[in-house]
Protein backbone atom coordinates (compact mmCIF):
# COMPACT_ATOMS: atom_id res chain seq x y z
CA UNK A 1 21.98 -8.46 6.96
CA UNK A 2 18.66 -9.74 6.51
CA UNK A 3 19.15 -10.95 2.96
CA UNK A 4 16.39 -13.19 2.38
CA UNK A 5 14.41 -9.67 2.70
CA UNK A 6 16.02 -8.00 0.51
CA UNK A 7 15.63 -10.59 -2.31
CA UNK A 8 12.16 -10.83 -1.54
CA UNK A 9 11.94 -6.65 -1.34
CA UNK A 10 13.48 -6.89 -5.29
CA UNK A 11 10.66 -8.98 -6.40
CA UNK A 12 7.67 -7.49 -4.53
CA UNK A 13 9.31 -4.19 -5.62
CA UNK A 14 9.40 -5.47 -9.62
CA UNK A 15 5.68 -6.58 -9.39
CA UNK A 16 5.01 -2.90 -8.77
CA UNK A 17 5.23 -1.86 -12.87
CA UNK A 18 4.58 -5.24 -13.70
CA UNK A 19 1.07 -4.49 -12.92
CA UNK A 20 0.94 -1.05 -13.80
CA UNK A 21 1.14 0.51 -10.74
CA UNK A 22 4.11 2.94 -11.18
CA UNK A 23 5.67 4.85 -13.84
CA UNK A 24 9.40 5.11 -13.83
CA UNK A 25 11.13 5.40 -10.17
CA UNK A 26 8.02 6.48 -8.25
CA UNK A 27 6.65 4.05 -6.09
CA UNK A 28 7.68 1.67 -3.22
CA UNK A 29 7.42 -1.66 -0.95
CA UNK A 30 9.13 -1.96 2.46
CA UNK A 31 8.69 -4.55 4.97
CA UNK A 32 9.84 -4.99 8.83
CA UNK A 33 11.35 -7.82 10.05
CA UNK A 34 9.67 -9.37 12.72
CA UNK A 35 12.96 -10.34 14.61
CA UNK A 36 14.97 -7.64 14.70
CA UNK A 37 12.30 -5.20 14.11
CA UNK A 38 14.05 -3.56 11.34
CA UNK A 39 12.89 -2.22 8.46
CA UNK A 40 14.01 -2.65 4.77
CA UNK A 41 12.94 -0.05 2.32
CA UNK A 42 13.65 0.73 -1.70
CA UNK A 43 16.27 3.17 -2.55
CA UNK A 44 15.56 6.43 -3.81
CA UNK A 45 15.37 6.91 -7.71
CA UNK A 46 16.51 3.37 -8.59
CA UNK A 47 15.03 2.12 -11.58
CA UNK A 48 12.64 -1.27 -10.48
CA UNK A 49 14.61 -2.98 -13.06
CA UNK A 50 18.01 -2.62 -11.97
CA UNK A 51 16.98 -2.92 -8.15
CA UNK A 52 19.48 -5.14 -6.54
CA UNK A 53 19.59 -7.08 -2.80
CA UNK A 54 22.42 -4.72 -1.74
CA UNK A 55 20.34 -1.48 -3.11
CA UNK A 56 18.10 -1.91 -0.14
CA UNK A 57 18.12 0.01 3.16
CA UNK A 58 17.96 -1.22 6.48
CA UNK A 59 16.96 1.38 9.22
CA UNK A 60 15.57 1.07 12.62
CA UNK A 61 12.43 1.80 14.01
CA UNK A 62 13.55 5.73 14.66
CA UNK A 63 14.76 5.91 11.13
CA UNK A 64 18.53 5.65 11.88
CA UNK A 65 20.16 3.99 8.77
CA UNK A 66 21.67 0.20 10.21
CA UNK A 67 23.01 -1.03 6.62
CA UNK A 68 23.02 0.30 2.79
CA UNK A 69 24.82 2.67 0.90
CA UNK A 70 22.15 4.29 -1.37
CA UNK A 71 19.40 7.26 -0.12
CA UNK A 72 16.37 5.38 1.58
CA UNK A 73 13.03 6.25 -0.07
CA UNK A 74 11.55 9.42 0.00
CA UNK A 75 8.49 7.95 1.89
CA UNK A 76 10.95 6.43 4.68
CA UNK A 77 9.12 8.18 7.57
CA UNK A 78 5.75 7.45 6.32
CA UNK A 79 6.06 3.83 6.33
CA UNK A 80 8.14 4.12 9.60
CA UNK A 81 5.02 5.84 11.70
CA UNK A 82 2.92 3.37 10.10
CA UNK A 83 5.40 0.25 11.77
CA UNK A 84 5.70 2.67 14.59
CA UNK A 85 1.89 3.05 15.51
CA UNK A 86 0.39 -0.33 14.11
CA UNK A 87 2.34 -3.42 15.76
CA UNK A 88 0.27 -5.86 12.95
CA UNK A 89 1.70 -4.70 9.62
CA UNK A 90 4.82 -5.92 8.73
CA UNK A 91 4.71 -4.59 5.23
CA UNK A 92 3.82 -1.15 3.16
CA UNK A 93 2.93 0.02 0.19
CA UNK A 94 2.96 3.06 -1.94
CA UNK A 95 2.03 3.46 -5.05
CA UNK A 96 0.48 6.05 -7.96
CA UNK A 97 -1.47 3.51 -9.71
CA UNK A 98 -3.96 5.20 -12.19
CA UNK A 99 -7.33 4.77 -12.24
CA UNK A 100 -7.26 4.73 -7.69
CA UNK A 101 -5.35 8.18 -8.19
CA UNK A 102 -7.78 9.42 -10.08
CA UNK A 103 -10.33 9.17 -7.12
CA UNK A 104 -7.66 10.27 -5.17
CA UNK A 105 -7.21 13.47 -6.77
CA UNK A 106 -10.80 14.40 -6.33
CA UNK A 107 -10.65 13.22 -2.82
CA UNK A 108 -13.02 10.46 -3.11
CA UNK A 109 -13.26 6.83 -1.73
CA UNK A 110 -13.52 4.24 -3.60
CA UNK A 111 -17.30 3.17 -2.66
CA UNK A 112 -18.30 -0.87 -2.38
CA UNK A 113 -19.69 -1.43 -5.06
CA UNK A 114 -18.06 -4.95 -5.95
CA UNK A 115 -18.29 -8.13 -4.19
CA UNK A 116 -14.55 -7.81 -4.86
CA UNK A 117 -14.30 -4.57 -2.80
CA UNK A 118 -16.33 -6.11 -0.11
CA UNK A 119 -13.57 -9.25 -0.07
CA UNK A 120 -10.36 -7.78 -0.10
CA UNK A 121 -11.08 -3.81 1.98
CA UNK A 122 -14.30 -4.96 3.55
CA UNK A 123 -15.95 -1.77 3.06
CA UNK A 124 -15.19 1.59 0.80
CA UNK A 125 -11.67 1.90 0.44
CA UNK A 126 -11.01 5.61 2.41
CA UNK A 127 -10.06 8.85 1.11
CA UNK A 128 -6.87 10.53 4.00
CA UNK A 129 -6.31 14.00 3.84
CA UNK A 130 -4.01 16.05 1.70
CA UNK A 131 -0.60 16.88 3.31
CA UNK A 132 2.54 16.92 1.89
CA UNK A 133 5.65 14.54 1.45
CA UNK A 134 8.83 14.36 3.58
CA UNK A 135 7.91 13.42 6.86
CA UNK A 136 5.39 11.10 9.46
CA UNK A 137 2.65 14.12 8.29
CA UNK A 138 1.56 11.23 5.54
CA UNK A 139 1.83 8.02 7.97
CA UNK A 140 -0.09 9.83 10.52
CA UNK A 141 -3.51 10.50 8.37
CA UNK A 142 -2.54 7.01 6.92
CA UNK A 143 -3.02 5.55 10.88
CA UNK A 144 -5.72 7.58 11.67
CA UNK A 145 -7.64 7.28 8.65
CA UNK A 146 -7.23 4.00 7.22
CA UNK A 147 -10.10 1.82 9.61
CA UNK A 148 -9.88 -1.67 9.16
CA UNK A 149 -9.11 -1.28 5.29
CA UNK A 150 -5.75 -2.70 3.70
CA UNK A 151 -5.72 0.29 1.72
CA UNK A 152 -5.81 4.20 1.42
CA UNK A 153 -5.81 6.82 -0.88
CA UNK A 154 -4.01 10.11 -0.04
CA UNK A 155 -6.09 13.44 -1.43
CA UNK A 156 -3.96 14.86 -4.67
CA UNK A 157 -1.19 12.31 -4.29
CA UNK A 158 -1.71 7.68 -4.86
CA UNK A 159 -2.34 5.06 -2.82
CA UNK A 160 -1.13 3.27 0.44
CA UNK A 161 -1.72 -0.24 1.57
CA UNK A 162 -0.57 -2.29 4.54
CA UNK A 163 -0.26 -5.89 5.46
CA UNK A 164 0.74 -8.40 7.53
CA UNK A 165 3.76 -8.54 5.17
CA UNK A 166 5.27 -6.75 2.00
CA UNK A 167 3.31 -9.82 -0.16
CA UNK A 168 0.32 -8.69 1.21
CA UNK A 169 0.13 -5.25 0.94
CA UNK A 170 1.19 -5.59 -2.33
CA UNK A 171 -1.60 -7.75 -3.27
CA UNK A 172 -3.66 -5.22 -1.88
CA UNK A 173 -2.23 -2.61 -3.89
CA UNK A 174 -2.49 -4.30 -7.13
CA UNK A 175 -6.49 -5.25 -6.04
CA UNK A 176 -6.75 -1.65 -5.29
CA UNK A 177 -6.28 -0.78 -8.60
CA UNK A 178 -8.00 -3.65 -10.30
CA UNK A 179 -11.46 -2.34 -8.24
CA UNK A 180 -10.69 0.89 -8.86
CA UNK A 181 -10.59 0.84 -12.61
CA UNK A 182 -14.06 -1.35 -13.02
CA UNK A 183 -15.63 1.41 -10.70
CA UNK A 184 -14.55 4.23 -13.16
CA UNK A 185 -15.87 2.41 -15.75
CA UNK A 186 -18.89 1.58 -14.38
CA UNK A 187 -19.46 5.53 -13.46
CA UNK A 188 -19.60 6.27 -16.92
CA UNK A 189 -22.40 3.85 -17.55
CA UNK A 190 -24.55 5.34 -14.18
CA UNK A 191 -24.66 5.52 -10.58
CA UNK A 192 -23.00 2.06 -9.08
CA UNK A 193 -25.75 0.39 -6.42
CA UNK A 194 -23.59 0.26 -3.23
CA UNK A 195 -23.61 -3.16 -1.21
CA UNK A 196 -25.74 -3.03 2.25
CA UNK A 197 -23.30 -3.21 4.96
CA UNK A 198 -24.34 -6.53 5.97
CA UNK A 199 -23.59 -8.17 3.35
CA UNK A 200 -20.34 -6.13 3.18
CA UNK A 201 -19.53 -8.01 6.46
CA UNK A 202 -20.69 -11.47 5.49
CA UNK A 203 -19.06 -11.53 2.45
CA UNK A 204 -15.45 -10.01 3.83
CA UNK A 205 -15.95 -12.49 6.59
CA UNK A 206 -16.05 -15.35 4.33
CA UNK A 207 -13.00 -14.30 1.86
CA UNK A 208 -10.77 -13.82 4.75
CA UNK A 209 -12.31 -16.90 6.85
CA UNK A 210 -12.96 -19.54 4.16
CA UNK A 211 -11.71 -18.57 0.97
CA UNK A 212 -8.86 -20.59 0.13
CA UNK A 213 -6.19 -23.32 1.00
């Protein structure tokens, strides 16, 4: 079952600690599938690098496991009230990655300071509410706090992103990071100058308008 999915869930999965964005087992990408309206998640625990096609869980849209063998991810029901309350992300991300945890565990946004922050999120990447892992508690601040951002940071625990598929929202998690890190830095040379709004909206409107093939 939906095996082209799962192949592609391996790789989007590996690309995770190929960029540095999780240590170990922690960490995840699931997607839905447009057609059947499935979702396929990582397993919970496996090592990225010996993730395998059959590894991956298929569950429906109330969380009821369709195919797999192994323990879906601990963040199953986040991701599924995310698929369940926003019909135009197809794919999810979670992630510890260090330098946007690090705002995230003083409950900060990530403020838009960076053409490249205005590009990819659009605005200041948000700061959710602290609540704990387990059940929808996460994917409901993620819904309700998230705006028109491809990306969230959860108080005292990582990061979230969305997309319109898994390769998406992982892009989005691996630019999350990138901005992240050159705002740190640039917070130990003085206060960043935030971009005006406008110009915020001008220059998001042209990287997700123009910008590219």
């Amino acid at each position: 079952m939906l095996e082209k999915l799962k192949e592609e869930l391996v790789e989007l999965n590996q690309e995770l600690p190929k960029n540095n964005l999780v240590a170990w087992t922690s960490g995840n990408v699931s997607a839905r599938d447009t057609e059947s309206g499935f979702m396929v998640i990582k397993p919970s625990g496996v090592p990225f690098d010996q993730l395998r096609p059959q590894d991956m869980v298929v569950l429906d849209m109330g969380g009821k496991v369709v195919e797999g063998t192994c323990k879906p991810s601990s963040d199953t029901w986040s991701h599924l009230y995310v698929y369940q309350h926003r019909q135009d992300v197809n794919g999810v991300v979670h992630t510890h990655s260090r330098y946007a945890t690090a705002f995230a565990a003083v409950g900060k946004p990530i403020p838009c300071v960076l053409t490249a922050i205005a590009d990819e999120f659009g605005g200041p990447i948000p700061c959710g509410g602290f609540t704990l892992i387990g059940d929808e508690s996460i994917g409901k601040i993620i819904v309700a706090s998230i705006g028109k951002s491809p990306a969230i940071l959860m108080k005292n625990h990582g990061v979230f992103t969305i997309g319109k598929d898994a390769k998406s929202a992982v892009k989005a998690a691996v630019m999350t990071e990138d901005v992240a890190a050159t705002v740190w830095m640039s917070m130990q040379l003085g206060k960043p100058d935030e971009i005006p709004m406008d110009q915020v909206e001008s220059l998001h409107k042209r990287y997700t308008g123009v910008y590219g093939q």
